[in-house]
Protein backbone atom coordinates (compact mmCIF):
# COMPACT_ATOMS: atom_id res chain seq x y z
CA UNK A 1 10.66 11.46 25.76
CA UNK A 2 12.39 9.71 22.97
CA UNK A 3 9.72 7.91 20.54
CA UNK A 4 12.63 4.91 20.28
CA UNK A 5 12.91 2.66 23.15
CA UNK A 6 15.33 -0.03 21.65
CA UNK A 7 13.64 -3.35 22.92
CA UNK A 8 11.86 -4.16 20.08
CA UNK A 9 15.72 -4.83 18.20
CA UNK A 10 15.89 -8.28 18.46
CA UNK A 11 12.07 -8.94 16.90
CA UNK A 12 9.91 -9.37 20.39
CA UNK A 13 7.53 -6.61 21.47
CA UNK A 14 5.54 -6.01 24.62
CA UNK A 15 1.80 -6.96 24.84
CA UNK A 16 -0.32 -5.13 27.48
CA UNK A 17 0.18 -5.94 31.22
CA UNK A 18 4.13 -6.62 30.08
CA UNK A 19 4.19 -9.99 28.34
CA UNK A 20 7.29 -10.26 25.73
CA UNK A 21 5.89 -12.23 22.37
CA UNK A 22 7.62 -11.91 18.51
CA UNK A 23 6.67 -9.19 16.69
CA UNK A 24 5.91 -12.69 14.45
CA UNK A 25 2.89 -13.29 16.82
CA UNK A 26 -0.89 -14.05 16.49
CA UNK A 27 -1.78 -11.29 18.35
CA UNK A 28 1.09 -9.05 16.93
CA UNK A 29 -0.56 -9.09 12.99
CA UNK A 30 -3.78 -8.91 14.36
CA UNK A 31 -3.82 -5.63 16.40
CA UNK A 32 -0.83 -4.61 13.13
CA UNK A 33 -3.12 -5.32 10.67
CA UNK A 34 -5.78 -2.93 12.62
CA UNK A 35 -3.48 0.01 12.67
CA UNK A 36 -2.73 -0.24 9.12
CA UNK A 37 -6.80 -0.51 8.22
CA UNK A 38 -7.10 2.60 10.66
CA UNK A 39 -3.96 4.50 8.66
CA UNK A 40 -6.20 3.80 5.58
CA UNK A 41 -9.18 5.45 6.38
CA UNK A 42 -7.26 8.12 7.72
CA UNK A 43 -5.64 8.59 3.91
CA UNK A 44 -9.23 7.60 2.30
CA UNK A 45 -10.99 10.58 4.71
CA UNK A 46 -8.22 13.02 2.86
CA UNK A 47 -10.34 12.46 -0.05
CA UNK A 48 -13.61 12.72 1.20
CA UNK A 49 -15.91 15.91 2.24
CA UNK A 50 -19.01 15.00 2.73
CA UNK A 51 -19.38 15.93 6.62
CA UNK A 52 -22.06 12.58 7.56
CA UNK A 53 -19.17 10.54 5.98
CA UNK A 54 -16.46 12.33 7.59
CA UNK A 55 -17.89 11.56 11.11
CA UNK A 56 -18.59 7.82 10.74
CA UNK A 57 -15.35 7.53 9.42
CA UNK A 58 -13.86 9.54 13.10
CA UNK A 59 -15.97 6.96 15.01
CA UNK A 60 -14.70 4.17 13.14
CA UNK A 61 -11.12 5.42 13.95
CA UNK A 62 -12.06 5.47 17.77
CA UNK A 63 -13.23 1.87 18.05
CA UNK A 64 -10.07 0.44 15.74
CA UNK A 65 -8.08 1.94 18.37
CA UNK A 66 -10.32 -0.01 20.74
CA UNK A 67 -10.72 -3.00 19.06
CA UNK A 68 -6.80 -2.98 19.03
CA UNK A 69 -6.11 -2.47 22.24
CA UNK A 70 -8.13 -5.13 23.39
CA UNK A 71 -6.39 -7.26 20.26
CA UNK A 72 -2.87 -5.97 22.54
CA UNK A 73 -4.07 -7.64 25.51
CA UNK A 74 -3.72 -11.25 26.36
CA UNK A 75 -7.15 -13.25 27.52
CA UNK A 76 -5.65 -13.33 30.89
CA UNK A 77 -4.91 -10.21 31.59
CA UNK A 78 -7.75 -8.97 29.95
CA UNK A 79 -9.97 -9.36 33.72
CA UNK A 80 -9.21 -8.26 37.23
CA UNK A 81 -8.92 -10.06 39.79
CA UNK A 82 -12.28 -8.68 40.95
CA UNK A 83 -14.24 -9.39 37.68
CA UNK A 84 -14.35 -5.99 36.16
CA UNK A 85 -12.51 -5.45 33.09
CA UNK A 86 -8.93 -4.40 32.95
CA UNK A 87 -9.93 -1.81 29.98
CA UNK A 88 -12.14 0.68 30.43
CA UNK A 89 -13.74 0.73 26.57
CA UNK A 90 -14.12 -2.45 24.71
CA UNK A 91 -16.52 -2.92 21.13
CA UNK A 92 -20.03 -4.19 21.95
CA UNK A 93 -23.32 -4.77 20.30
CA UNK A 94 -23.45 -1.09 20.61
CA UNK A 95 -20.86 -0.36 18.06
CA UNK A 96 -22.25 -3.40 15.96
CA UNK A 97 -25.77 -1.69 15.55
CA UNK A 98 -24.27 1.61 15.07
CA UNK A 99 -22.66 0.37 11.95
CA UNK A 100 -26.11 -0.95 10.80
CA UNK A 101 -27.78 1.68 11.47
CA UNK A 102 -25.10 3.62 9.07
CA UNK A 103 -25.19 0.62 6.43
CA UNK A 104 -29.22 0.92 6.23
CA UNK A 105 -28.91 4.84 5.48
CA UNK A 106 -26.69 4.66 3.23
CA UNK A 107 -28.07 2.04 1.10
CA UNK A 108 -31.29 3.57 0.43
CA UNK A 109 -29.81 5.81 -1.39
CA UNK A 110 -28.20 2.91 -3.72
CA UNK A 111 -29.51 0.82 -6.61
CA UNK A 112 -29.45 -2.57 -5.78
CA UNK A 113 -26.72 -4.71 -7.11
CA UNK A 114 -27.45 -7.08 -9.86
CA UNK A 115 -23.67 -7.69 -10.35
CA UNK A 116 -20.07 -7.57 -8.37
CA UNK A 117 -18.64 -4.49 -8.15
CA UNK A 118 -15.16 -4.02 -9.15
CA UNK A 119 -13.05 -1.87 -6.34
CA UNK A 120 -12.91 1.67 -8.66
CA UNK A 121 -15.68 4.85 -8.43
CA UNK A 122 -12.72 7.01 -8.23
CA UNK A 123 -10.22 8.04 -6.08
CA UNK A 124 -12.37 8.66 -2.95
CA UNK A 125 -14.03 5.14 -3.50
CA UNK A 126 -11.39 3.16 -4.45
CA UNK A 127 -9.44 4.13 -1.00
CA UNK A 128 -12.33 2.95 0.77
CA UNK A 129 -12.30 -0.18 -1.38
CA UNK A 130 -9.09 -0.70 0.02
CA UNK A 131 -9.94 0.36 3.25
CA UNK A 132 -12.78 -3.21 3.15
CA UNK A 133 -9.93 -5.44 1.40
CA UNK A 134 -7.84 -4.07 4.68
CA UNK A 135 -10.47 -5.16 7.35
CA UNK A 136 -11.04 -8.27 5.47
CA UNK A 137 -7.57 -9.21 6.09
CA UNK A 138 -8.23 -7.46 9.81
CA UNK A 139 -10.69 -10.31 10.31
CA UNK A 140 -9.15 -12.90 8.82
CA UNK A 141 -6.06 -12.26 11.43
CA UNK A 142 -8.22 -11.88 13.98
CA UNK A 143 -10.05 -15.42 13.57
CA UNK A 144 -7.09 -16.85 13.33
CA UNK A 145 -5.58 -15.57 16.48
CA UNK A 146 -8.87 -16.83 18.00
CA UNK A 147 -7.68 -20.50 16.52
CA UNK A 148 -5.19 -20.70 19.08
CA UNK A 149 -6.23 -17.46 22.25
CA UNK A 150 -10.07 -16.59 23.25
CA UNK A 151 -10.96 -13.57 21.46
CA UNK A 152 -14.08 -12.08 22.34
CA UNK A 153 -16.82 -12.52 19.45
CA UNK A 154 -18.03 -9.33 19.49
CA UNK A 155 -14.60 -8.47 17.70
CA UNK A 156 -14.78 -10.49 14.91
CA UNK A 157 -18.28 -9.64 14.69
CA UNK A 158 -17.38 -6.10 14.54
CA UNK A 159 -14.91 -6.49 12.32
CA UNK A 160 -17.17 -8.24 9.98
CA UNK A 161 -19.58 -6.01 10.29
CA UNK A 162 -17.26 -3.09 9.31
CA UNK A 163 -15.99 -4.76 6.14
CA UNK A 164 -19.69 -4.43 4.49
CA UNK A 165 -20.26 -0.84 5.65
CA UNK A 166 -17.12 -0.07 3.77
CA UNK A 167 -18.29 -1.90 0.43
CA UNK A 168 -21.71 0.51 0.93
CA UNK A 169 -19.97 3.53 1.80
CA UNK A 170 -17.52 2.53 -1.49
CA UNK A 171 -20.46 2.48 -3.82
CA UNK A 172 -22.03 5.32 -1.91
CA UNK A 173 -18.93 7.56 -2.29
CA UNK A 174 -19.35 7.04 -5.79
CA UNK A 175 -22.28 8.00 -5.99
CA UNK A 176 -22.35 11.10 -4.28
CA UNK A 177 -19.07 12.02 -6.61
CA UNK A 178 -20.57 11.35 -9.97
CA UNK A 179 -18.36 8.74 -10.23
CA UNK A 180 -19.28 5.11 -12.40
CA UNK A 181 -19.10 2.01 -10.55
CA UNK A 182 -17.64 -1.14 -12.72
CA UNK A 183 -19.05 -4.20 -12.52
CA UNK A 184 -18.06 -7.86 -13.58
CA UNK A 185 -20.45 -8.87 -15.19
CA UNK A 186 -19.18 -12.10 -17.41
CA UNK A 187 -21.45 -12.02 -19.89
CA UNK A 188 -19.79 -8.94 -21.16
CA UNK A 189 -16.75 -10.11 -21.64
């Protein structure tokens, strides 16, 4: 099977259940943007060994694929015709709490912050720093294709709630490594 398939030459791609939309679209940058945030943690788990880490970071990868293909799917195609879901796995207050649960344990471990943080605590830390500035923009996309198509809230929630595990794990990362976090702090300037 040939990975090329030539229909996406003339800037339209398909969404789930068939619909043709711009590669331009809503929907398009929004499931986009979630495959690039998933190709970053891929490259930030390349410099990362702790094993705890490693397998909240595999997770993670699973529901961005989820999240996405639900992103892929338009509203109306998203339910049968006999009420049950057209996908079998879509992000609930499950994978919400799970995230929580991961934030909670790893800040215990942190001092608490008295000022921002500025994205650095070496290399492992910084990726992940990119990794939030990523989902950030994952959200944002996401909100705004829910300006103009339903998008269920437990998506943006999740999305949200990933951004802030990814600032802990950042300083946490650090601080496993030995590594200095930087903070602005503007009366040092």
């Amino acid at each position: 099977m040939k990975i090329y398939t030539k229909t996406g030459d003339k800037g339209e791609t398909s969404l789930y259940g068939g619909t043709r939309v711009s590669k331009a679209a809503a929907r398009v940058e929004s499931y986009g943007t979630l495959d690039e945030l998933n190709a970053f943690i891929g490259l930030a788990k390349a410099e990362i060994s702790d094993e705890k880490v490693l397998s909240q970071l595999q997770k993670i990868q699973f529901d961005l694929f989820t999240v996405g293909s639900e992103a892929a799917t338009p509203t109306d195609k998203l339910i049968l015709a006999n009420g049950k879901n057209r996908l079998d796995l879509m992000i609930s207050e499950k994978e919400i709490s799970e995230l929580e649960i991961w934030m909670d344990d790893l800040d215990a471990s942190l001092e608490p912050l008295q000022f921002f943080i500025l994205p650095s605590g070496g290399k492992a830390a910084a990726s992940i720093h990119v990794c939030r500035t990523v989902c950030r923009r994952a959200e944002r996309a996401m909100v705004h294709l829910n300006e103009t198509e339903e998008v269920r809230p437990e998506l943006i929630k999740y999305l949200n709630r990933l951004s802030d595990y990814l600032f802990i794990l950042a300083r946490y990362i650090s601080k496993i490594s030995g590594e200095k976090e930087d903070y602005w702090n503007p009366s040092e300037r």
